[in-house]
N, C-alpha and C. Protein backbone atom coordinates (compact mmCIF):
# COMPACT_ATOMS: atom_id res chain seq x y z
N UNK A 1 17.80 -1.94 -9.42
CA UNK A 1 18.35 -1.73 -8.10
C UNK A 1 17.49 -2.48 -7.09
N UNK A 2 17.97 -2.61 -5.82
CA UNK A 2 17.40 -3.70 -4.76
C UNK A 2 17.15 -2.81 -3.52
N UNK A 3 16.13 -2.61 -3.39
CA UNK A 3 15.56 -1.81 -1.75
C UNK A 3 14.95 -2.76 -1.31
N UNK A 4 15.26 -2.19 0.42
CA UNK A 4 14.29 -3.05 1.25
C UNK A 4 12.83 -2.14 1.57
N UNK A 5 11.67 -2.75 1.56
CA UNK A 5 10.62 -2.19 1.85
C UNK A 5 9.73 -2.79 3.06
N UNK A 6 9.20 -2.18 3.93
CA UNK A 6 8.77 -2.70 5.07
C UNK A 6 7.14 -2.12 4.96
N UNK A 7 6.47 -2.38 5.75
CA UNK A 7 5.28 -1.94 5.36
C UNK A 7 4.34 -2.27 6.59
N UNK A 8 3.18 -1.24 6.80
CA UNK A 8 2.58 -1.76 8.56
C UNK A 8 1.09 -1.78 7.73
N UNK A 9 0.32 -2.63 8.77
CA UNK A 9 -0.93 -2.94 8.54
C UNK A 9 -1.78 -3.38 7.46
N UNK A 10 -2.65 -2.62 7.12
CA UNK A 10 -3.33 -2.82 5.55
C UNK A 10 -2.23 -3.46 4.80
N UNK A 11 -0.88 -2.64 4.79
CA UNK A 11 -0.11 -2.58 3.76
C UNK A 11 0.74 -3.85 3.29
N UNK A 12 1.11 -4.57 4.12
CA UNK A 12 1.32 -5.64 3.69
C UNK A 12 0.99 -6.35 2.87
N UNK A 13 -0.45 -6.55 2.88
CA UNK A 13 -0.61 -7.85 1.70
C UNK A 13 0.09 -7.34 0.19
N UNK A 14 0.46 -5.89 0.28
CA UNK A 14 0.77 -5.60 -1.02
C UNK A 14 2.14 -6.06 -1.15
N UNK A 15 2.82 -6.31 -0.17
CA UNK A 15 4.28 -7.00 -0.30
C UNK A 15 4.69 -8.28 -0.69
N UNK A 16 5.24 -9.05 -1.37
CA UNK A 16 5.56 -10.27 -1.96
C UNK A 16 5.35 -11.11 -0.44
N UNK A 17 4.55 -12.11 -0.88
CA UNK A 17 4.20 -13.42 0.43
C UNK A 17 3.42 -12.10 1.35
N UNK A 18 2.82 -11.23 1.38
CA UNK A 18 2.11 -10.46 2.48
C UNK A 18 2.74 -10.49 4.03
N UNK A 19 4.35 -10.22 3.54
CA UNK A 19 5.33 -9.96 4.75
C UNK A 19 5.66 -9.01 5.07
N UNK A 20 5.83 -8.43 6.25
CA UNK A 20 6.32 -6.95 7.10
C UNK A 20 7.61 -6.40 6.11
N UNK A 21 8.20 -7.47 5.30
CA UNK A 21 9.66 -6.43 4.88
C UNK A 21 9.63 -7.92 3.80
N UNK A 22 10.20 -6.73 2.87
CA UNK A 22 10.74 -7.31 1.72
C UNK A 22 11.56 -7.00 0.80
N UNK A 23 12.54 -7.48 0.07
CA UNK A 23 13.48 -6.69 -0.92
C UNK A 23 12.76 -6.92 -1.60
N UNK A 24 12.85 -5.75 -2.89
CA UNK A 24 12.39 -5.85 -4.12
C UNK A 24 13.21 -5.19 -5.14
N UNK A 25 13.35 -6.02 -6.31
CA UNK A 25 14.12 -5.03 -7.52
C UNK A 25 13.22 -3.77 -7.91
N UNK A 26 13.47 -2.83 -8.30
CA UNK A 26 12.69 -2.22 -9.16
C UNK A 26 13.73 -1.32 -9.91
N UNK A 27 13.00 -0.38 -11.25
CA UNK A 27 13.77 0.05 -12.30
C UNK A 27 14.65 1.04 -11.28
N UNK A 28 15.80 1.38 -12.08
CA UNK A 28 16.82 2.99 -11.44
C UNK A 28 15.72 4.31 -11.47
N UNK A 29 15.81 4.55 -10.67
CA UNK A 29 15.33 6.07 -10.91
C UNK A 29 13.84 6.03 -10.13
N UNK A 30 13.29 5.18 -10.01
CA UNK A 30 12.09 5.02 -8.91
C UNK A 30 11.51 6.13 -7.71
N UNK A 31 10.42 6.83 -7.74
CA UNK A 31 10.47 7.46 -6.59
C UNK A 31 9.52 6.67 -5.55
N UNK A 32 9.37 7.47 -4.83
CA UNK A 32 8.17 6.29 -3.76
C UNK A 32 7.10 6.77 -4.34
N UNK A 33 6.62 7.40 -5.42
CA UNK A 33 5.37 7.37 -5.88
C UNK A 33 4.94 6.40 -6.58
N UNK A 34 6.24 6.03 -7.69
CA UNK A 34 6.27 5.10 -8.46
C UNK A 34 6.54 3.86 -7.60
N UNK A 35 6.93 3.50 -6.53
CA UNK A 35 6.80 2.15 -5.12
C UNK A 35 5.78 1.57 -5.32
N UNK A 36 5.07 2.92 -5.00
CA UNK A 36 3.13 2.71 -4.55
C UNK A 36 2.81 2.36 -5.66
N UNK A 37 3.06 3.12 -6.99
CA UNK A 37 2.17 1.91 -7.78
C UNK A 37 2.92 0.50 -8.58
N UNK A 38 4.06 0.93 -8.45
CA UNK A 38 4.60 -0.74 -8.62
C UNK A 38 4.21 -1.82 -7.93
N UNK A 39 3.92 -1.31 -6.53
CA UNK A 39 2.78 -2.36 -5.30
C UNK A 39 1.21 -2.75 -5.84
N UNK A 40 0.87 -1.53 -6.71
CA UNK A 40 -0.70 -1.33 -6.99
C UNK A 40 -0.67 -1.58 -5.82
N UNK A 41 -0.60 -0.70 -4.92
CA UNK A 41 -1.14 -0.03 -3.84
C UNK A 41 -2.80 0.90 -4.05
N UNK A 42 -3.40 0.49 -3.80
CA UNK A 42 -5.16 1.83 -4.45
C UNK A 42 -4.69 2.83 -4.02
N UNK A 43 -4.85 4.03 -4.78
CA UNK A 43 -5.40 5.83 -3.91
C UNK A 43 -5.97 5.42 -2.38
N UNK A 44 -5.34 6.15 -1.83
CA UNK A 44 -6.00 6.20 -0.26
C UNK A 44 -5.78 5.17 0.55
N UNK A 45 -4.89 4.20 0.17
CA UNK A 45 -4.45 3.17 1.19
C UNK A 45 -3.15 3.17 1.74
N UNK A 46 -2.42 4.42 0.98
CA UNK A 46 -1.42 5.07 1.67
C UNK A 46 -0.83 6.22 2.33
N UNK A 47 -0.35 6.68 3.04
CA UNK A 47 -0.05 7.91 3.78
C UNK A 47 0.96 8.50 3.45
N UNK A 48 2.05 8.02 3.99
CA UNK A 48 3.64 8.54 4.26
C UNK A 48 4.51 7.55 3.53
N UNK A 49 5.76 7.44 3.73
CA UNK A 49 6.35 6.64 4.17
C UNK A 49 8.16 7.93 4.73
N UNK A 50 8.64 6.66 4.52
CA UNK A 50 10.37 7.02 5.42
C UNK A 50 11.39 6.21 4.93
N UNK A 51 12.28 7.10 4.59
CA UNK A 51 13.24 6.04 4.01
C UNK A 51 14.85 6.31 5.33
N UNK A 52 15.40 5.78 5.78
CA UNK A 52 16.38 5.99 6.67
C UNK A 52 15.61 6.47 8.25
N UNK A 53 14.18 6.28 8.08
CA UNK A 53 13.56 6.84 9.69
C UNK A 53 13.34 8.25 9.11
N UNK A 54 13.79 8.96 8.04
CA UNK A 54 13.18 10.55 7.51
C UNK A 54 11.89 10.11 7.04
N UNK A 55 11.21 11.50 7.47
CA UNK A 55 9.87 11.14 6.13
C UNK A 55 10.21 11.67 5.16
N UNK A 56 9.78 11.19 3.68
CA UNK A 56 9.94 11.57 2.35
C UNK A 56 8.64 12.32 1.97
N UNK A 57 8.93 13.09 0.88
CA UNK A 57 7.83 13.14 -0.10
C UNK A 57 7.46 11.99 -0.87
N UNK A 58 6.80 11.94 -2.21
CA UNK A 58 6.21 10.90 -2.98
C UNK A 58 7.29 10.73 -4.33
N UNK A 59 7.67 12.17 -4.41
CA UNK A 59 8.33 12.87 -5.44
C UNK A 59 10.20 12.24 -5.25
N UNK A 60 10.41 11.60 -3.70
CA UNK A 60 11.88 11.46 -4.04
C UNK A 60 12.61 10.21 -4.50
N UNK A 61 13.38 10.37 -4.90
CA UNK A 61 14.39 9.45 -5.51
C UNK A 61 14.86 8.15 -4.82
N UNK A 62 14.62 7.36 -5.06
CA UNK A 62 14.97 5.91 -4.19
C UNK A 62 16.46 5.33 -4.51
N UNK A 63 17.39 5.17 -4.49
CA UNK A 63 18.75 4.83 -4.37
C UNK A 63 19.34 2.84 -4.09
N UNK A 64 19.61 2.81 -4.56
CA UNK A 64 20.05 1.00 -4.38
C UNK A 64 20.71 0.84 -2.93
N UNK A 65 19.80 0.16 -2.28
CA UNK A 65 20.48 -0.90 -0.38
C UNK A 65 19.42 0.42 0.24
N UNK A 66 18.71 1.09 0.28
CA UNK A 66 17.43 2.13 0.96
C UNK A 66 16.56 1.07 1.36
N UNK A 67 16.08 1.42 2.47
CA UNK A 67 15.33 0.90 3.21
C UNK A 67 13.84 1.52 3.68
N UNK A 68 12.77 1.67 2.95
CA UNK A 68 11.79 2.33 2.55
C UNK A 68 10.38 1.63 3.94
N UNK A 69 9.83 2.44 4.52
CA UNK A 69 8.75 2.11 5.81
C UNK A 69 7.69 2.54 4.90
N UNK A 70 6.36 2.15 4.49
CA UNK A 70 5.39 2.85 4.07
C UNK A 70 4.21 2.20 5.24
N UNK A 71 3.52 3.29 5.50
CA UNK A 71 2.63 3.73 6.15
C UNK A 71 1.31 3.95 6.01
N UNK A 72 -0.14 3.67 6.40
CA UNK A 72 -1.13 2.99 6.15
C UNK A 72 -1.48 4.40 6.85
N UNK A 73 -2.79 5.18 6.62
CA UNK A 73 -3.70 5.89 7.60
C UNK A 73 -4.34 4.93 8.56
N UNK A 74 -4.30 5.50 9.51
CA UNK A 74 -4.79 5.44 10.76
C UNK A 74 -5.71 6.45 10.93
N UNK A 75 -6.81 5.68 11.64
CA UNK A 75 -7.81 6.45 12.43
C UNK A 75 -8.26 6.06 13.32
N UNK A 76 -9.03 6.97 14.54
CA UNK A 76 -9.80 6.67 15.82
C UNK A 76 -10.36 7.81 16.48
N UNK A 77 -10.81 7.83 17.42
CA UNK A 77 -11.42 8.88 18.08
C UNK A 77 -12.41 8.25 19.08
């Protein structure tokens, strides 16, 4: 199946060409846990993400033409 994935900060370079948005195939049945490590994304370089502008868990189901935001921690003070 074919999702679009978008991605802010850190997170990019993990995207094909280290671009803000990208389609990618991946297997049926995919959750965004399995995203993150199809990216090899490391532990701790990710937060959230959102698929439709909802936030998801890690645990949900990704669907073919979804449009997936993943999200980098932030900090400051």
């Amino acid at each position: 199946m074919v999702v679009t994935v978008a991605a802010f900060g850190d997170l990019r370079q993990y995207l094909p060409g280290g671009t803000e948005k990208s389609e990618l195939q991946i297997p049926e049945g995919t959750t965004v846990g399995g995203l993150v490590e199809f990216l090899a994304i490391p532990p701790g370089k990710f937060w959230f993400a959102t698929v439709a502008g909802r936030k998801v868990q890690d645990d949900y189901r990704l669907s073919d033409d979804e449009e997936i935001t993943l999200f980098n921690p932030v900090g400051g003070g």
